[in-house]
PDB file of N, CA and C in Angstrom:
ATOM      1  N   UNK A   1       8.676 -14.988 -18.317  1.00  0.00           N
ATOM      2  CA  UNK A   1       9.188 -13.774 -17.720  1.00  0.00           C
ATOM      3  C   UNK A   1      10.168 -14.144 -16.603  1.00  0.00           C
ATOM      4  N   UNK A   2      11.103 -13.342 -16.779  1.00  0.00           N
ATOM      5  CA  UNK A   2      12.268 -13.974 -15.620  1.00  0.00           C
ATOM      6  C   UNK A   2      12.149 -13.170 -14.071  1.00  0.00           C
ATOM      7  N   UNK A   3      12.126 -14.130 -12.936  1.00  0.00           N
ATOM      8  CA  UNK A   3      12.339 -13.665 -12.045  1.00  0.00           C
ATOM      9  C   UNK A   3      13.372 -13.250 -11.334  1.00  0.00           C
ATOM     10  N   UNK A   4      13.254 -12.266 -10.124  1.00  0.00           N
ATOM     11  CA  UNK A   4      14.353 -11.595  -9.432  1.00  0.00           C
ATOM     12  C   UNK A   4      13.863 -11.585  -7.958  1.00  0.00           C
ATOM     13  N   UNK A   5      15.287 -11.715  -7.085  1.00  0.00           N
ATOM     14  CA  UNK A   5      15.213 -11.596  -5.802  1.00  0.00           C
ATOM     15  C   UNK A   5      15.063  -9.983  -5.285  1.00  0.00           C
ATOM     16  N   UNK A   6      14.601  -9.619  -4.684  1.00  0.00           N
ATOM     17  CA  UNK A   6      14.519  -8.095  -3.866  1.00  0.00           C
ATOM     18  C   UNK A   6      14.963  -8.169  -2.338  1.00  0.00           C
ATOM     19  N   UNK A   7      16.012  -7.616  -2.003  1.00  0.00           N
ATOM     20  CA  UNK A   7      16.503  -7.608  -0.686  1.00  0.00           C
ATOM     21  C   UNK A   7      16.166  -6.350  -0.017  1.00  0.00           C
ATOM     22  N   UNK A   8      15.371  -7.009   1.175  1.00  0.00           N
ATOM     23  CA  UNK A   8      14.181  -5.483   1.577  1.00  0.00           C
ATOM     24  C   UNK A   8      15.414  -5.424   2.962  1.00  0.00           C
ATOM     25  N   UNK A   9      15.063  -4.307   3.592  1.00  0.00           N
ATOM     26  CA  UNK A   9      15.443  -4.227   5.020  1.00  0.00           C
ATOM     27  C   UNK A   9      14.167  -2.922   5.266  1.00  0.00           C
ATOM     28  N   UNK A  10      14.257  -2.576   6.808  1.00  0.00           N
ATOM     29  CA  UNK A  10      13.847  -1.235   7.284  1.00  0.00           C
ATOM     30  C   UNK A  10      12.131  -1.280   7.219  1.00  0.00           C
ATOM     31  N   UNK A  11      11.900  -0.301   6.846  1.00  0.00           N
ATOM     32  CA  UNK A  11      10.354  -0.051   6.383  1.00  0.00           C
ATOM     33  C   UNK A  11      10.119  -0.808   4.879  1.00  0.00           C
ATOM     34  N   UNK A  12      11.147  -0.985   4.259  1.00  0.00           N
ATOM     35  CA  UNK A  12      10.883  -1.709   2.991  1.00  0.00           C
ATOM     36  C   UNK A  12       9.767  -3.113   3.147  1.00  0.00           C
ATOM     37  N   UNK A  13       9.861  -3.304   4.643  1.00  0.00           N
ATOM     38  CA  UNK A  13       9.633  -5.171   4.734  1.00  0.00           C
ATOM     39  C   UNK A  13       8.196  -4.698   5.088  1.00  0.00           C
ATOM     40  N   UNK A  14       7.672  -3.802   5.255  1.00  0.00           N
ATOM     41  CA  UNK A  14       6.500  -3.330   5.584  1.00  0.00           C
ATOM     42  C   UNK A  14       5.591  -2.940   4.154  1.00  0.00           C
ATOM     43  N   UNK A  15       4.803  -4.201   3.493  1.00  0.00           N
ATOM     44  CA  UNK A  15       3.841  -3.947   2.611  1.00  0.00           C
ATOM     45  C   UNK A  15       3.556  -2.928   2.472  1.00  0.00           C
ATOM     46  N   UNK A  16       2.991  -2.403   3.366  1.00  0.00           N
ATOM     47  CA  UNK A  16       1.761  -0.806   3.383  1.00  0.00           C
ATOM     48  C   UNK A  16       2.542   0.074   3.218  1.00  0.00           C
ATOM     49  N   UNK A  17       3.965   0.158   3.268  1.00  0.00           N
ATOM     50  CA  UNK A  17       5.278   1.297   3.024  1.00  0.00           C
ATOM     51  C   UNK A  17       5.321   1.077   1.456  1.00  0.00           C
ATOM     52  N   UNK A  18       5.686  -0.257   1.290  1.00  0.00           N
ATOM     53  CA  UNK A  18       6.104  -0.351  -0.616  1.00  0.00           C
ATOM     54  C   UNK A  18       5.231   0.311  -0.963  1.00  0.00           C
ATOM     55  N   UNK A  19       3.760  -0.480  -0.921  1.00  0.00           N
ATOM     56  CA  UNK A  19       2.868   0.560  -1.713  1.00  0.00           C
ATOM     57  C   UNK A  19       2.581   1.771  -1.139  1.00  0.00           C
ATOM     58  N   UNK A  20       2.968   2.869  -0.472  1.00  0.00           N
ATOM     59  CA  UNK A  20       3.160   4.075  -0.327  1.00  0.00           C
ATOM     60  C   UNK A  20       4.090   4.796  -1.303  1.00  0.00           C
ATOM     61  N   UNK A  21       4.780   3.805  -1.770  1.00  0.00           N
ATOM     62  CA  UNK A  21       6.231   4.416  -2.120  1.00  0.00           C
ATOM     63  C   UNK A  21       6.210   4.082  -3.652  1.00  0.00           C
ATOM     64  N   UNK A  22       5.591   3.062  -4.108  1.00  0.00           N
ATOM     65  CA  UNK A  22       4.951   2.810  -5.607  1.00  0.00           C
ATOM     66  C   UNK A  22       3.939   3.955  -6.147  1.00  0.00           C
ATOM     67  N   UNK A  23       3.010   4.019  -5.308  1.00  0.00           N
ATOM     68  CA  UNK A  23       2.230   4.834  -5.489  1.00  0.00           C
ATOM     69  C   UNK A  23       3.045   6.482  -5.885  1.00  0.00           C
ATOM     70  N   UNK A  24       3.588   6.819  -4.669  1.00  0.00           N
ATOM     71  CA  UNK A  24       4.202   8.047  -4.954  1.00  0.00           C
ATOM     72  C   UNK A  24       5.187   8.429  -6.012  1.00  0.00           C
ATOM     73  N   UNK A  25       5.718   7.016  -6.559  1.00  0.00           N
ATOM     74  CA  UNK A  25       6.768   6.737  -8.150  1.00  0.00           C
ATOM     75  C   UNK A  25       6.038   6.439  -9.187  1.00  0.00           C
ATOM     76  N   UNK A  26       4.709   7.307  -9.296  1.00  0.00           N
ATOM     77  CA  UNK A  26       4.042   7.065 -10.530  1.00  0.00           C
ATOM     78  C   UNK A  26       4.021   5.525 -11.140  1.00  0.00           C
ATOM     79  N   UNK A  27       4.024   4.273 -10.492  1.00  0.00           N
ATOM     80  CA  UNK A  27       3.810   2.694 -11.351  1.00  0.00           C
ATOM     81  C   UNK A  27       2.583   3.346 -11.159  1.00  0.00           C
ATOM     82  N   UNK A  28       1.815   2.134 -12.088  1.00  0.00           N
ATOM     83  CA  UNK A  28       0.432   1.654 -12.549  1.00  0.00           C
ATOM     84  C   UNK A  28      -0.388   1.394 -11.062  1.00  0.00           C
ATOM     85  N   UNK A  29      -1.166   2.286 -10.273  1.00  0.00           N
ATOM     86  CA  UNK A  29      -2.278   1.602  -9.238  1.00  0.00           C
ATOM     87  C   UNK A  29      -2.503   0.091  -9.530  1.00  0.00           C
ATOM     88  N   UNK A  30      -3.244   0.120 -10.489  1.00  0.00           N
ATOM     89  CA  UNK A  30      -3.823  -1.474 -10.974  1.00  0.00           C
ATOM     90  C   UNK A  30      -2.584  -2.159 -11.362  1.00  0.00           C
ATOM     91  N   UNK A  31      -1.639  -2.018 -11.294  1.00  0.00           N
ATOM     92  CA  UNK A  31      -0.573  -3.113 -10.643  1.00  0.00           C
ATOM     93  C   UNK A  31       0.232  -3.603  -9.366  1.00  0.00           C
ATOM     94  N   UNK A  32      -0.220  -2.424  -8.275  1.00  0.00           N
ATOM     95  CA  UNK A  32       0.445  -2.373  -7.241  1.00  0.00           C
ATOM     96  C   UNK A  32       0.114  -3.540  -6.278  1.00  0.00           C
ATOM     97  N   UNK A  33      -1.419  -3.380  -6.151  1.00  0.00           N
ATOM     98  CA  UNK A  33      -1.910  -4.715  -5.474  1.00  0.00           C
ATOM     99  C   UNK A  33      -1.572  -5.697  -5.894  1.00  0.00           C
ATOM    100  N   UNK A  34      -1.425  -6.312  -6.770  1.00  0.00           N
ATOM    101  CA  UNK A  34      -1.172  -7.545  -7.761  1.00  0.00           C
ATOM    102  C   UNK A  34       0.464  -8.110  -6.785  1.00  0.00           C
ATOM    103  N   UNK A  35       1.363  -6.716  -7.140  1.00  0.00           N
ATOM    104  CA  UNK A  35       2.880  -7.307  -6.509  1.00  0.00           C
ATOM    105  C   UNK A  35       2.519  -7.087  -5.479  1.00  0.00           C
ATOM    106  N   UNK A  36       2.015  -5.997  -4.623  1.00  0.00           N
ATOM    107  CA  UNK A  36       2.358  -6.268  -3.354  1.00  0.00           C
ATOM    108  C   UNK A  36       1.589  -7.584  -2.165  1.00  0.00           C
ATOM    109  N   UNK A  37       0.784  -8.404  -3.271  1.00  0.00           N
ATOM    110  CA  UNK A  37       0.194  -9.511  -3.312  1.00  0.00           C
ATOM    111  C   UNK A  37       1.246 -10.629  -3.218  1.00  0.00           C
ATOM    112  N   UNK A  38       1.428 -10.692  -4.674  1.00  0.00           N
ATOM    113  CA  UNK A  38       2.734 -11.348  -4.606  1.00  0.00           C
ATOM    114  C   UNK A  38       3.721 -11.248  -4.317  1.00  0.00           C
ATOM    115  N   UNK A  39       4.155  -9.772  -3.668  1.00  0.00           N
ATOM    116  CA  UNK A  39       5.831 -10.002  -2.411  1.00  0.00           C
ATOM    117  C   UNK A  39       4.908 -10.527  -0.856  1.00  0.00           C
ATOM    118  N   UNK A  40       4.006 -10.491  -0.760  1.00  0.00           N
ATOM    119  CA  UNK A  40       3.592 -11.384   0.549  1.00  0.00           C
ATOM    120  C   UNK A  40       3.739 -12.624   0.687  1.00  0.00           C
ATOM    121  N   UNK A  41       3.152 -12.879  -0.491  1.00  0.00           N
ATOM    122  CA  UNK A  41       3.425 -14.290  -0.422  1.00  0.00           C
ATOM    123  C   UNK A  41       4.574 -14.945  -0.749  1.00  0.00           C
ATOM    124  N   UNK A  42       5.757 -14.101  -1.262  1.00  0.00           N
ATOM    125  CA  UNK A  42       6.981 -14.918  -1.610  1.00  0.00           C
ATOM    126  C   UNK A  42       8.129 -14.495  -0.263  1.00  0.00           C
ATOM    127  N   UNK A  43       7.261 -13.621   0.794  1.00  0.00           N
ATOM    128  CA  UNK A  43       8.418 -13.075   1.656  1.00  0.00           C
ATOM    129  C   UNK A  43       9.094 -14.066   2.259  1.00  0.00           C
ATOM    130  N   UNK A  44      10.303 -14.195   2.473  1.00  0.00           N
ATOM    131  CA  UNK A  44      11.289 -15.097   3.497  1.00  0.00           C
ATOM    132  C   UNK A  44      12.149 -13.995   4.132  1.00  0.00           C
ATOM    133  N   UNK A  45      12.582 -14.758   4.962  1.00  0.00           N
ATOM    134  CA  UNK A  45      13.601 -14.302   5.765  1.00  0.00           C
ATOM    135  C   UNK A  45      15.203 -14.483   5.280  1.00  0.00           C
ATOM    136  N   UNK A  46      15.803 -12.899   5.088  1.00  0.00           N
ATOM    137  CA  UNK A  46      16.865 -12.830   4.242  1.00  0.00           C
ATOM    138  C   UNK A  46      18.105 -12.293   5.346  1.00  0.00           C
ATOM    139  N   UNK A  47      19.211 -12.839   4.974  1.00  0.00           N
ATOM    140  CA  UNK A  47      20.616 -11.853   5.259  1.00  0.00           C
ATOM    141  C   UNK A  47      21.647 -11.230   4.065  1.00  0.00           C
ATOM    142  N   UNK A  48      21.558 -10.461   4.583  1.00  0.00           N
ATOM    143  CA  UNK A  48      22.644  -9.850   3.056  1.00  0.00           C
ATOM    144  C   UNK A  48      24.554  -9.540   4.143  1.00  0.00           C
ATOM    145  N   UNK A  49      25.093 -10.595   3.617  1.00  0.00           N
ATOM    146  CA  UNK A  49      26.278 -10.488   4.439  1.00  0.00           C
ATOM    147  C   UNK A  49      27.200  -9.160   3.797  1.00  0.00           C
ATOM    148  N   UNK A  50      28.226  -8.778   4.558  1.00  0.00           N
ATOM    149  CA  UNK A  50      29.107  -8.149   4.229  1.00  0.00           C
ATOM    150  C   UNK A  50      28.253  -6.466   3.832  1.00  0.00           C
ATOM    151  N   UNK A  51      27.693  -6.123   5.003  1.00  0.00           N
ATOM    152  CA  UNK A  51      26.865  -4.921   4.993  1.00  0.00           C
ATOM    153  C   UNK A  51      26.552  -4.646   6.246  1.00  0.00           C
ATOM    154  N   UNK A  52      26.270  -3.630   7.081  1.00  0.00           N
ATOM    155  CA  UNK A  52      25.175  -3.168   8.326  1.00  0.00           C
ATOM    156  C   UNK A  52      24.520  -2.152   7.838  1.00  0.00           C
ATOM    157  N   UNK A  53      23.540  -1.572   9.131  1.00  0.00           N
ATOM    158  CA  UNK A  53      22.613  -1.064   9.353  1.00  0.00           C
ATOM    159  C   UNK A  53      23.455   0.481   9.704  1.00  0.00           C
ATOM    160  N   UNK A  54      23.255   1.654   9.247  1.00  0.00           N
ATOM    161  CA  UNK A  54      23.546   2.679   9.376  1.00  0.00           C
ATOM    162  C   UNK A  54      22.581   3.723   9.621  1.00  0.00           C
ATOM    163  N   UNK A  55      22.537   4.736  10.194  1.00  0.00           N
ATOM    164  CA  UNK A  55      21.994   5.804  10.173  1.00  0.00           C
ATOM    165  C   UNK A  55      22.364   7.171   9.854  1.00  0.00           C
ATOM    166  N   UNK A  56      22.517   7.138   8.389  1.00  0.00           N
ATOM    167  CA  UNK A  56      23.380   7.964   7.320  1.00  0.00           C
ATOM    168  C   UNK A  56      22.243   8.899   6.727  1.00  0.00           C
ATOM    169  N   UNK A  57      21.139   8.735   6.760  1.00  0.00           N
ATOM    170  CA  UNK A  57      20.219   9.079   5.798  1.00  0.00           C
ATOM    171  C   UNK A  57      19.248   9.637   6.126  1.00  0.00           C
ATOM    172  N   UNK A  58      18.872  10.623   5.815  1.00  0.00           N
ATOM    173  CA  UNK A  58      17.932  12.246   5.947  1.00  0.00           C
ATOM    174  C   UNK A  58      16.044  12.001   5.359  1.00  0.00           C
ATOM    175  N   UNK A  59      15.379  11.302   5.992  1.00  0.00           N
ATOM    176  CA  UNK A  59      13.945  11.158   5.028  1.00  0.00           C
ATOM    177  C   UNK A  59      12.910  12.611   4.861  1.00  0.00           C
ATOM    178  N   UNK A  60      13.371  12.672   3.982  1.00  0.00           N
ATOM    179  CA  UNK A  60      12.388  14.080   3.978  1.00  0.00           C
ATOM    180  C   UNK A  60      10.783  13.672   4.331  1.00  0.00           C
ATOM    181  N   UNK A  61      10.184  12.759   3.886  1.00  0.00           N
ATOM    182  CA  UNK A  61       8.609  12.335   4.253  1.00  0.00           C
ATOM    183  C   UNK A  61       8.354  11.816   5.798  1.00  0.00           C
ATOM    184  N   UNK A  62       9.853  11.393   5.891  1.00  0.00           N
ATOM    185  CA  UNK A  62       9.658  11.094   7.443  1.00  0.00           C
ATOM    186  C   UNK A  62       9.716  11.943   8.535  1.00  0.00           C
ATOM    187  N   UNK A  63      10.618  13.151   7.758  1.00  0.00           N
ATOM    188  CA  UNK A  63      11.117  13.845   8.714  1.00  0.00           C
ATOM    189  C   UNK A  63      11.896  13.853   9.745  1.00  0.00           C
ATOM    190  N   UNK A  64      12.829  13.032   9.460  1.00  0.00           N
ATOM    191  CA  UNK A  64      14.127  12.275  10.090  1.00  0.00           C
ATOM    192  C   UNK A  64      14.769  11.432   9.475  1.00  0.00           C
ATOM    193  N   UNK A  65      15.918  10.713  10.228  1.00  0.00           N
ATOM    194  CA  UNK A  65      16.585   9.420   9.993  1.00  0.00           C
ATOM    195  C   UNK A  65      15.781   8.273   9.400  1.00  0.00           C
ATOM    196  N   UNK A  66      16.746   7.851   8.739  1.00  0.00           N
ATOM    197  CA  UNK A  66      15.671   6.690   8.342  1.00  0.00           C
ATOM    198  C   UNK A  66      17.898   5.923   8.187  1.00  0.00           C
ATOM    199  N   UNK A  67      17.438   4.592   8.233  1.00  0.00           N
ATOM    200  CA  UNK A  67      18.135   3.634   8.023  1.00  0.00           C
ATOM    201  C   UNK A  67      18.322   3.447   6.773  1.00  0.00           C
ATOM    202  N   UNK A  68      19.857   2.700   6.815  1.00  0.00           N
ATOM    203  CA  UNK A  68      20.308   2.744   5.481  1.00  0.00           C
ATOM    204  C   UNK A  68      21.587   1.492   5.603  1.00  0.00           C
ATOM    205  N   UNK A  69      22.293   1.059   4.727  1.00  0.00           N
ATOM    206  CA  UNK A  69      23.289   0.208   4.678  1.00  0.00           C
ATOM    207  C   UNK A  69      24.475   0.458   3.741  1.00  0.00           C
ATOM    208  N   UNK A  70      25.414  -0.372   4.191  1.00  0.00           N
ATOM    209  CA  UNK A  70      27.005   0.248   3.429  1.00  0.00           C
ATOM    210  C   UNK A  70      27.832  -0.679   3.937  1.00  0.00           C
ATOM    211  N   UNK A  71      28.806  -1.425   3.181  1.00  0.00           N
ATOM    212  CA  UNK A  71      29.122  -2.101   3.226  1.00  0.00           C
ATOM    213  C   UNK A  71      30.339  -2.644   4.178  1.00  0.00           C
ATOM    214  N   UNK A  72      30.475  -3.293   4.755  1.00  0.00           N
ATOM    215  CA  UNK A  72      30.969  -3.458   5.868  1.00  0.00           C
ATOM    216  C   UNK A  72      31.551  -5.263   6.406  1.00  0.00           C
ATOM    217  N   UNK A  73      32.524  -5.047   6.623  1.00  0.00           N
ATOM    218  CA  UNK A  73      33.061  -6.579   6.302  1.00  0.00           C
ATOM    219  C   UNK A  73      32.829  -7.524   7.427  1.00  0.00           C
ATOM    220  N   UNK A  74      32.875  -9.086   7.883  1.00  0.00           N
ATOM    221  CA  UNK A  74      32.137  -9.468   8.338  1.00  0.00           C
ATOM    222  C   UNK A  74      31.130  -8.797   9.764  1.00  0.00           C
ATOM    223  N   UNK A  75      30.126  -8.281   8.847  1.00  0.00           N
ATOM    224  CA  UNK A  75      28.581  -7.811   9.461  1.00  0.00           C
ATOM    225  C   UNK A  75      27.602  -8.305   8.457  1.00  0.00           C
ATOM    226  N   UNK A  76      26.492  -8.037   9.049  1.00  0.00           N
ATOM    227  CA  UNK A  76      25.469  -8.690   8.168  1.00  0.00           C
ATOM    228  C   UNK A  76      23.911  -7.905   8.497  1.00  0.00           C
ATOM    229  N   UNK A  77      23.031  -7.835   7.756  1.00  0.00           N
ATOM    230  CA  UNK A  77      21.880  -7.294   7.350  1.00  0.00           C
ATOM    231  C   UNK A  77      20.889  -8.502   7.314  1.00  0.00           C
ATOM    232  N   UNK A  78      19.807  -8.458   8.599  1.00  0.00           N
ATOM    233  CA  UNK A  78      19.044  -9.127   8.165  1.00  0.00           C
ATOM    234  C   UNK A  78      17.523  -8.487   8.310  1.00  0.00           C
ATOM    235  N   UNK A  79      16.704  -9.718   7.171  1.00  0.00           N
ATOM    236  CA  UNK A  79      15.640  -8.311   6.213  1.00  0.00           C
ATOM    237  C   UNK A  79      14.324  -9.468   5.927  1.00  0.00           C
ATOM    238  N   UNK A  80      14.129  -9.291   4.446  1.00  0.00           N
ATOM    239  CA  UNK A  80      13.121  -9.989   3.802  1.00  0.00           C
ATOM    240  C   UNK A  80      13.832 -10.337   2.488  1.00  0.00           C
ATOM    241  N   UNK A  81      13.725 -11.012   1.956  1.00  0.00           N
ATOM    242  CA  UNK A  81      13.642 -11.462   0.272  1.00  0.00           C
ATOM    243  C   UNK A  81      11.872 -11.356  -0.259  1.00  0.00           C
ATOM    244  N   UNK A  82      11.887 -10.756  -1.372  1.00  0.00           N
ATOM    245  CA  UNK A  82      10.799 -11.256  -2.358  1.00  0.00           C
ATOM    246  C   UNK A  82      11.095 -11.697  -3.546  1.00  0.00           C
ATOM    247  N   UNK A  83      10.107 -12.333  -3.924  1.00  0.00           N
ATOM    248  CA  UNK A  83      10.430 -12.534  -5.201  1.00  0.00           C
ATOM    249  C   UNK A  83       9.537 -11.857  -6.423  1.00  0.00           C
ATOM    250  N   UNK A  84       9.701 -11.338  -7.708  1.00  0.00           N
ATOM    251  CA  UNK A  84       9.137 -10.341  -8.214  1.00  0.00           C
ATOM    252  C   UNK A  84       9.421 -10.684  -9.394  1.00  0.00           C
ATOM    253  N   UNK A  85       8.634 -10.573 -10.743  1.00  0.00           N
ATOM    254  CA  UNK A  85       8.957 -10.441 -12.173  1.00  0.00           C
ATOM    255  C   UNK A  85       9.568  -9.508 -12.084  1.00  0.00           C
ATOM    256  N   UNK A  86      10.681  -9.916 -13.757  1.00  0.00           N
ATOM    257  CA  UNK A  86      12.107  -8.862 -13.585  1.00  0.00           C
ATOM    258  C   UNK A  86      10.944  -7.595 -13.750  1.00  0.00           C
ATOM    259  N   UNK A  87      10.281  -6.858 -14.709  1.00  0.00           N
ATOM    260  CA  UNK A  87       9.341  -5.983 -14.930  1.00  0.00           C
ATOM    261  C   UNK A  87       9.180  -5.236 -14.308  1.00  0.00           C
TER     262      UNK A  87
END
């Protein structure tokens, strides 16, 4: 099975958020723990160049702003990497 990088920023880098947010996108329960198992253990420390940090974006669950990114020339985004079956 082939793997893939995931470039988190924000609340994304926060485990207990993914699976909030899996959960609420109908995946499989009895798969959630499993990845969010395995994005712990594959987390590093990521930059995604040629991007920033914006506050463009309306969270309805949050009930506010929530952060967001767009591309932006030398700036940079720094986050998490995981690593994840493509699946």
């Amino acid at each position: 099975m082939d793997r893939v990088l995931i470039f988190a920023y924000g609340s994304n880098m926060n485990p207990e958020d993914v699976s909030n947010w899996l959960k609420g996108s109908d995946y499989d329960p009895q798969r959630i723990s499993k990845l969010i198992e395995n994005l712990i253990k594959s987390a590093k420390v990521g930059v995604l160049e040629g991007y920033e940090l914006v506050w463009n974006y309306y969270s309805s669950t949050r009930g506010g702003g929530a952060v967001n990114i767009q591309e932006r020339v030398r700036k940079e985004v720094w986050g998490v990497t995981y690593e994840a079956d493509e699946e």
